[in-house]
PDB file of N, CA and C in Angstrom:
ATOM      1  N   UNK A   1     289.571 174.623 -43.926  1.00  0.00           N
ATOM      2  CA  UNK A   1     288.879 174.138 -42.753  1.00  0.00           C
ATOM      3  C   UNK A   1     287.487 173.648 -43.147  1.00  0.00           C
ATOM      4  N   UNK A   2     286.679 172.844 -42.565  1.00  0.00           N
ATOM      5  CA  UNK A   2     286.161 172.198 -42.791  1.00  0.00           C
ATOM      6  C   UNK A   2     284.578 173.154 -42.370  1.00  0.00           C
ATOM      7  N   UNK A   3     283.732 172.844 -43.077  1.00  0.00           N
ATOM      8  CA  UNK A   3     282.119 173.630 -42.208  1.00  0.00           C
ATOM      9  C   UNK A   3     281.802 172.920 -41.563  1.00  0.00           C
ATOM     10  N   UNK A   4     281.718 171.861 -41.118  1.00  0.00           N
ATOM     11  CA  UNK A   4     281.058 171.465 -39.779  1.00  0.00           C
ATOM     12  C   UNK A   4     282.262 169.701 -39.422  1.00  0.00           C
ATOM     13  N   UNK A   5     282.241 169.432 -37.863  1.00  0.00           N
ATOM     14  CA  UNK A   5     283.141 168.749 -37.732  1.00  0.00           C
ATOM     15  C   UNK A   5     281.794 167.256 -37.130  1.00  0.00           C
ATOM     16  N   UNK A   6     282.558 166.922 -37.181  1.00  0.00           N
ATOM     17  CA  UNK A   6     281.642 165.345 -36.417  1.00  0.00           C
ATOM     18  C   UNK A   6     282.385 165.793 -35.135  1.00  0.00           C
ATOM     19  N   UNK A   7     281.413 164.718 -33.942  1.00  0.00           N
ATOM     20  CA  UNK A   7     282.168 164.937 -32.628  1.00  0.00           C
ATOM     21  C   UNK A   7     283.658 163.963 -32.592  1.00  0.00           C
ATOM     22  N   UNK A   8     283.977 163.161 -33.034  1.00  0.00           N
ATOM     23  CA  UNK A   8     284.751 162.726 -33.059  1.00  0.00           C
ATOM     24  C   UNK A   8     286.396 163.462 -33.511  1.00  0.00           C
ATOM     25  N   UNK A   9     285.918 164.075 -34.880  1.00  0.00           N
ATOM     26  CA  UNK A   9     286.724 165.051 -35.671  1.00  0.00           C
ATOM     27  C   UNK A   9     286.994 166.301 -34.306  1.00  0.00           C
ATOM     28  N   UNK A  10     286.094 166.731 -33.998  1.00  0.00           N
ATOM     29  CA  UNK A  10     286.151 168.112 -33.079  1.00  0.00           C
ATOM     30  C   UNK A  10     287.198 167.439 -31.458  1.00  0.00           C
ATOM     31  N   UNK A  11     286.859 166.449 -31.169  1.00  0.00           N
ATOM     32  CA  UNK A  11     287.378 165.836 -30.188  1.00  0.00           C
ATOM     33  C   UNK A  11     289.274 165.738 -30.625  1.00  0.00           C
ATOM     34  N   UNK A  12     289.644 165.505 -31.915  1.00  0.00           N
ATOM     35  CA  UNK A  12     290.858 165.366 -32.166  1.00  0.00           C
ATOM     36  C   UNK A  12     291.174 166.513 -32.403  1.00  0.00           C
ATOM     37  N   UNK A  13     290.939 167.539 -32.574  1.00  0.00           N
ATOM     38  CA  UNK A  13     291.113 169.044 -32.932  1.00  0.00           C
ATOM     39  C   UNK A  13     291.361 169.590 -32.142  1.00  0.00           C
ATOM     40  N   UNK A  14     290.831 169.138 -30.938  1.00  0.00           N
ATOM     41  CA  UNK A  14     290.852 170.037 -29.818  1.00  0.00           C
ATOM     42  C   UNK A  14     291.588 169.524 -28.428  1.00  0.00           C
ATOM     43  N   UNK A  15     291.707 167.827 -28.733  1.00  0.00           N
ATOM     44  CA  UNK A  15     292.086 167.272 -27.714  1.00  0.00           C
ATOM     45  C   UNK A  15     291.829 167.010 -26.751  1.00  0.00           C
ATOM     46  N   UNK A  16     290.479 166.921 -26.619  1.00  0.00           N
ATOM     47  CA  UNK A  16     289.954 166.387 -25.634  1.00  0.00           C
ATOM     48  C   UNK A  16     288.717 164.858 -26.075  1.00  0.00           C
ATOM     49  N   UNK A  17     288.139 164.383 -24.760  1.00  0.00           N
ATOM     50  CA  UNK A  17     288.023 163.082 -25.422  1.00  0.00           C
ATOM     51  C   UNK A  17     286.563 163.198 -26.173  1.00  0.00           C
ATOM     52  N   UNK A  18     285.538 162.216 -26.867  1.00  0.00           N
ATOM     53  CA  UNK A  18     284.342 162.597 -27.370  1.00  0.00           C
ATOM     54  C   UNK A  18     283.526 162.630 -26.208  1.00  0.00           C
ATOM     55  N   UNK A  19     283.831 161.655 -24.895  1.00  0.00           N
ATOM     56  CA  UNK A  19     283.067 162.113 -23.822  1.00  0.00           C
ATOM     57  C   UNK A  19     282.738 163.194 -23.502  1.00  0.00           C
ATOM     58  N   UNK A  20     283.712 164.059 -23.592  1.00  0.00           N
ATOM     59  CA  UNK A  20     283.865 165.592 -23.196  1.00  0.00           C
ATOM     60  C   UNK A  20     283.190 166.419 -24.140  1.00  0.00           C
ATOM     61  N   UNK A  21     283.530 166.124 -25.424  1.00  0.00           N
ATOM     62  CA  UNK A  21     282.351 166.717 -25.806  1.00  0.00           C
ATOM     63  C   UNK A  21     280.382 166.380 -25.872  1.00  0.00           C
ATOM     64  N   UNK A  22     280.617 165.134 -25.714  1.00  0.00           N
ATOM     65  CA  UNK A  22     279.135 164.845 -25.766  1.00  0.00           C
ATOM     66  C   UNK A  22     278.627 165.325 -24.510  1.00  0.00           C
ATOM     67  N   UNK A  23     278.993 165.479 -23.453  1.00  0.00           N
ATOM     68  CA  UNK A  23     278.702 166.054 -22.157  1.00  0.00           C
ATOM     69  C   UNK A  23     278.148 167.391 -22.249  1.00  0.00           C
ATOM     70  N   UNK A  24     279.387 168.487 -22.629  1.00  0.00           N
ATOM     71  CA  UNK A  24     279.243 169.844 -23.412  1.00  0.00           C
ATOM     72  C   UNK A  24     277.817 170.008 -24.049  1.00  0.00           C
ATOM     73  N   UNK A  25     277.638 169.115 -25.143  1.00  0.00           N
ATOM     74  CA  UNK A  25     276.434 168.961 -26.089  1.00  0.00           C
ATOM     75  C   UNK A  25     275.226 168.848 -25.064  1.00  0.00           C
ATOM     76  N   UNK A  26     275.450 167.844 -23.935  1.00  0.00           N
ATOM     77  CA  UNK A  26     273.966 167.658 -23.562  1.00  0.00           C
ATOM     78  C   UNK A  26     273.879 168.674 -22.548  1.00  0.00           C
ATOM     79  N   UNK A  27     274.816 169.387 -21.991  1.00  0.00           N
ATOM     80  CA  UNK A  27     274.759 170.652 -20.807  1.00  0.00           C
ATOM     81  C   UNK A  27     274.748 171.703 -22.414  1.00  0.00           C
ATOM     82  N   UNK A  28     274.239 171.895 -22.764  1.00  0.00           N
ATOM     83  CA  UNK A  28     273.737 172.880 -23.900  1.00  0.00           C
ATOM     84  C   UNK A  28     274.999 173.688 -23.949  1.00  0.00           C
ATOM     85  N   UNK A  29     276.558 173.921 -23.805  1.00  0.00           N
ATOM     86  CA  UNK A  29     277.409 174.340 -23.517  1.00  0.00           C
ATOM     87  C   UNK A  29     278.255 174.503 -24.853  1.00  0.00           C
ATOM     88  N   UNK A  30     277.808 173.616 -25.462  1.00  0.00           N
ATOM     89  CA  UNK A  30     278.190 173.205 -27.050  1.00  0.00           C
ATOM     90  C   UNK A  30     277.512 173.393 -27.808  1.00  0.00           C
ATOM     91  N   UNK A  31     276.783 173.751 -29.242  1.00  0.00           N
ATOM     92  CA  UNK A  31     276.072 174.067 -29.840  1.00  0.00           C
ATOM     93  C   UNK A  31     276.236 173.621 -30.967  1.00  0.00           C
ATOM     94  N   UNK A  32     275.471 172.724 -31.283  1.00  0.00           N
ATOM     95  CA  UNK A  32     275.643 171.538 -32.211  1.00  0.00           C
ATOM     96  C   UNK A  32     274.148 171.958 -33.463  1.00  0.00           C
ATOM     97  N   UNK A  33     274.481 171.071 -34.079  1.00  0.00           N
ATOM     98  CA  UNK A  33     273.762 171.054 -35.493  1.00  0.00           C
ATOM     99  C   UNK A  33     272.827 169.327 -35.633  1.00  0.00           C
ATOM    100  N   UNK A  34     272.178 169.427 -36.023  1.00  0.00           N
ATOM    101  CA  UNK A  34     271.554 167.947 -36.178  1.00  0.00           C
ATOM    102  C   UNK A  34     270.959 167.353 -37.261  1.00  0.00           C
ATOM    103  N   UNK A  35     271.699 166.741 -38.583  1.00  0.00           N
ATOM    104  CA  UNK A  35     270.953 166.274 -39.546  1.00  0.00           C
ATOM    105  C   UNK A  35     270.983 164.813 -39.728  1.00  0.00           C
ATOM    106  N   UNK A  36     269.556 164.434 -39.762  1.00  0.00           N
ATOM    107  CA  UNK A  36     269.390 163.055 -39.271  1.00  0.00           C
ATOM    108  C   UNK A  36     269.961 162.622 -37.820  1.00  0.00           C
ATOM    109  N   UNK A  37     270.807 161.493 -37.909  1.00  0.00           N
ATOM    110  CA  UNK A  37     271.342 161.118 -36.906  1.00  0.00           C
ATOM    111  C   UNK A  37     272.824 161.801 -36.468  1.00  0.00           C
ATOM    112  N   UNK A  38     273.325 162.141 -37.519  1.00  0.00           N
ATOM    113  CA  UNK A  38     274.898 162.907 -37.295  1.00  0.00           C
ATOM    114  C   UNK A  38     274.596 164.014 -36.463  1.00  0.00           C
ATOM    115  N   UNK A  39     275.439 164.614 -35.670  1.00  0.00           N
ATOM    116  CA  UNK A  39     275.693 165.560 -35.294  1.00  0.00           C
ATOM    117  C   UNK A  39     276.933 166.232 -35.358  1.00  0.00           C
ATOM    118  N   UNK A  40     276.685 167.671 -35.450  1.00  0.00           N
ATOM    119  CA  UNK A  40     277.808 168.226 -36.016  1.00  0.00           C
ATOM    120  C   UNK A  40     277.975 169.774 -35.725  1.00  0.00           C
ATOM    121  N   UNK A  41     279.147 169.949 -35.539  1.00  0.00           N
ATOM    122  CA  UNK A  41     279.659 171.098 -34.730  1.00  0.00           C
ATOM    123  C   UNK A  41     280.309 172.432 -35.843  1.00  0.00           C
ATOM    124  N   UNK A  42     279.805 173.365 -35.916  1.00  0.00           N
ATOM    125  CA  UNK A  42     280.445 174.353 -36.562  1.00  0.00           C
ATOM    126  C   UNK A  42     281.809 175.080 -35.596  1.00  0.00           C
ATOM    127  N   UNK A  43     282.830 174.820 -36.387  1.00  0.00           N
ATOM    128  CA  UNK A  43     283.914 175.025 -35.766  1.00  0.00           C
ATOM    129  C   UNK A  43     284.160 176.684 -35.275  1.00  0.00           C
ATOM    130  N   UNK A  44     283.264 177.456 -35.740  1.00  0.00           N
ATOM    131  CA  UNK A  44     283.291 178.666 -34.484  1.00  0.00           C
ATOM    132  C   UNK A  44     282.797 178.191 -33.325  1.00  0.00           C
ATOM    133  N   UNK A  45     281.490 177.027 -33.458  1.00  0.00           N
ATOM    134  CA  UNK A  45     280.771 177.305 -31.773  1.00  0.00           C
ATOM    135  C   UNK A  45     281.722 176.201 -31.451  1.00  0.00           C
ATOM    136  N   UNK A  46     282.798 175.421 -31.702  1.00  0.00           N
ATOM    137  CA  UNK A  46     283.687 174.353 -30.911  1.00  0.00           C
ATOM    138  C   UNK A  46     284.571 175.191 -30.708  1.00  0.00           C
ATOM    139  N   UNK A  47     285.252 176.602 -30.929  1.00  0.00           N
ATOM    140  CA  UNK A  47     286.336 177.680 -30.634  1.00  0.00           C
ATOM    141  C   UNK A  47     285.784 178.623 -29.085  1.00  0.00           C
ATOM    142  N   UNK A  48     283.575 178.714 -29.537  1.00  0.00           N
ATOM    143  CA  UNK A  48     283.574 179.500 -28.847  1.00  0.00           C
ATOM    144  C   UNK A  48     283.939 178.561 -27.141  1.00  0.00           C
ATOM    145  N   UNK A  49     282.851 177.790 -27.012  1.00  0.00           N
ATOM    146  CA  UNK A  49     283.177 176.561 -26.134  1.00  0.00           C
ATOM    147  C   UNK A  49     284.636 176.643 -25.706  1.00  0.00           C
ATOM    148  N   UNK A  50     285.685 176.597 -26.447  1.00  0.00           N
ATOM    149  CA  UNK A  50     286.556 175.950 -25.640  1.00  0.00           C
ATOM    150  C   UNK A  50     287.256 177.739 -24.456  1.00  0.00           C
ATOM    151  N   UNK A  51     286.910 178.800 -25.580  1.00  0.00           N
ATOM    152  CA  UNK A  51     287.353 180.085 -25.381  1.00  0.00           C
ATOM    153  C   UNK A  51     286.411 180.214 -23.704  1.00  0.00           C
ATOM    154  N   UNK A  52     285.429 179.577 -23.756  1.00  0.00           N
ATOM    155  CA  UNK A  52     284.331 180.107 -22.448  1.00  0.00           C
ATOM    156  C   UNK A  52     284.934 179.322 -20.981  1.00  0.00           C
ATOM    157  N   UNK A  53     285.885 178.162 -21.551  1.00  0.00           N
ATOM    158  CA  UNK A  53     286.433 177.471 -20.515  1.00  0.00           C
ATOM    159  C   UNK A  53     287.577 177.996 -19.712  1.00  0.00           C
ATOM    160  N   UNK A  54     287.700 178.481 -18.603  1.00  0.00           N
ATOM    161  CA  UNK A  54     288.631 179.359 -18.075  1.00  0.00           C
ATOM    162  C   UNK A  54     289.342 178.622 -17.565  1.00  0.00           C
ATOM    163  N   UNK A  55     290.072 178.576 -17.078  1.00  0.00           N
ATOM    164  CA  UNK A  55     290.932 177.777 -16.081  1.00  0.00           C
ATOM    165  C   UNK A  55     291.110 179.034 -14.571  1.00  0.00           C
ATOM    166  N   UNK A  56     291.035 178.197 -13.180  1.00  0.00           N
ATOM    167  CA  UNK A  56     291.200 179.175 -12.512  1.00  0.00           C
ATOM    168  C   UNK A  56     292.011 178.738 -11.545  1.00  0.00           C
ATOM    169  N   UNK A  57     293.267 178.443 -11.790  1.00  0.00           N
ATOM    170  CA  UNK A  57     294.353 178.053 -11.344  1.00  0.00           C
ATOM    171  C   UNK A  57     294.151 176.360 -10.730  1.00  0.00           C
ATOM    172  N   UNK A  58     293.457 176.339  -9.765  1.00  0.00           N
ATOM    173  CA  UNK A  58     293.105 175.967  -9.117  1.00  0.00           C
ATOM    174  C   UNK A  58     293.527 174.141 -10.291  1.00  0.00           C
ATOM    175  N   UNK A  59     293.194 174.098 -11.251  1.00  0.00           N
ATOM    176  CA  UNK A  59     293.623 172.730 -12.145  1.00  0.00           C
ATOM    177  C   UNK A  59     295.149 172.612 -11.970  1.00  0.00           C
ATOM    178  N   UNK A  60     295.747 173.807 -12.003  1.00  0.00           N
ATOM    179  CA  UNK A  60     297.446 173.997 -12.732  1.00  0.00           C
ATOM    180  C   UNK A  60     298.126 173.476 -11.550  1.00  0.00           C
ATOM    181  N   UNK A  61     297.156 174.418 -10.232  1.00  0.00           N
ATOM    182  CA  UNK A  61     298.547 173.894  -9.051  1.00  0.00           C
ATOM    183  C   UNK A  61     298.137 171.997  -8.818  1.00  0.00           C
ATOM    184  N   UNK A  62     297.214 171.366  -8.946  1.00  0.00           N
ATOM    185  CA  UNK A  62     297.259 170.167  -9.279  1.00  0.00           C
ATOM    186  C   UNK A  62     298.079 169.533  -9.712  1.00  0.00           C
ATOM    187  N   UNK A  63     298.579 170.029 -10.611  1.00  0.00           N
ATOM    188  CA  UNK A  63     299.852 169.056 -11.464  1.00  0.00           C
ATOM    189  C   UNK A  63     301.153 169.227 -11.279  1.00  0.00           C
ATOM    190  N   UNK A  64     301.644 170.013  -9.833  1.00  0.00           N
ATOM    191  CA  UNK A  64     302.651 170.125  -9.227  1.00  0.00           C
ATOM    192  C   UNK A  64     302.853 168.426  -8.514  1.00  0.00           C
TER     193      UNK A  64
END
C-alpha cells in the first residue's frame, strides 16, 4: 500500500468522485497533507473519514 494517495488515487479506492473528496478536505472532515501544490491523503485518515460516515437508513430506503 502506498504512504500517501493523491486525491484522485483516494477517489478510485474508495469510489467515490474527487468532488467528494475535495469537499471532505475543505469541511476539514478529511485530513490531508500538503507538499507544495500536491495534496495528499494518508490512507488511515481516508479509512478514518470514510469509517465516520454512517449511513442512517434514511439513503437505503431511497433506492427502493
Amino acid at each position: 500500500m502506498a504512504i500517501c494517495l493523491s486525491v484522485k488515487t483516494a477517489s478510485q479506492e474508495c469510489g467515490l468522485s474527487e468532488r467528494t473528496i475535495h469537499a471532505a478536505i475543505k469541511a476539514g472532515r478529511l485530513t490531508v497533507m500538503r507538499v507544495g501544490r500536491r495534496v495528499l491523503i494518508a490512507p488511515r485518515a481516508l479509512q478514518d473519514y470514510l469509517n465516520s460516515q454512517k449511513s442512517t437508513g434514511r439513503e437505503l430506503s431511497n433506492e427502493r
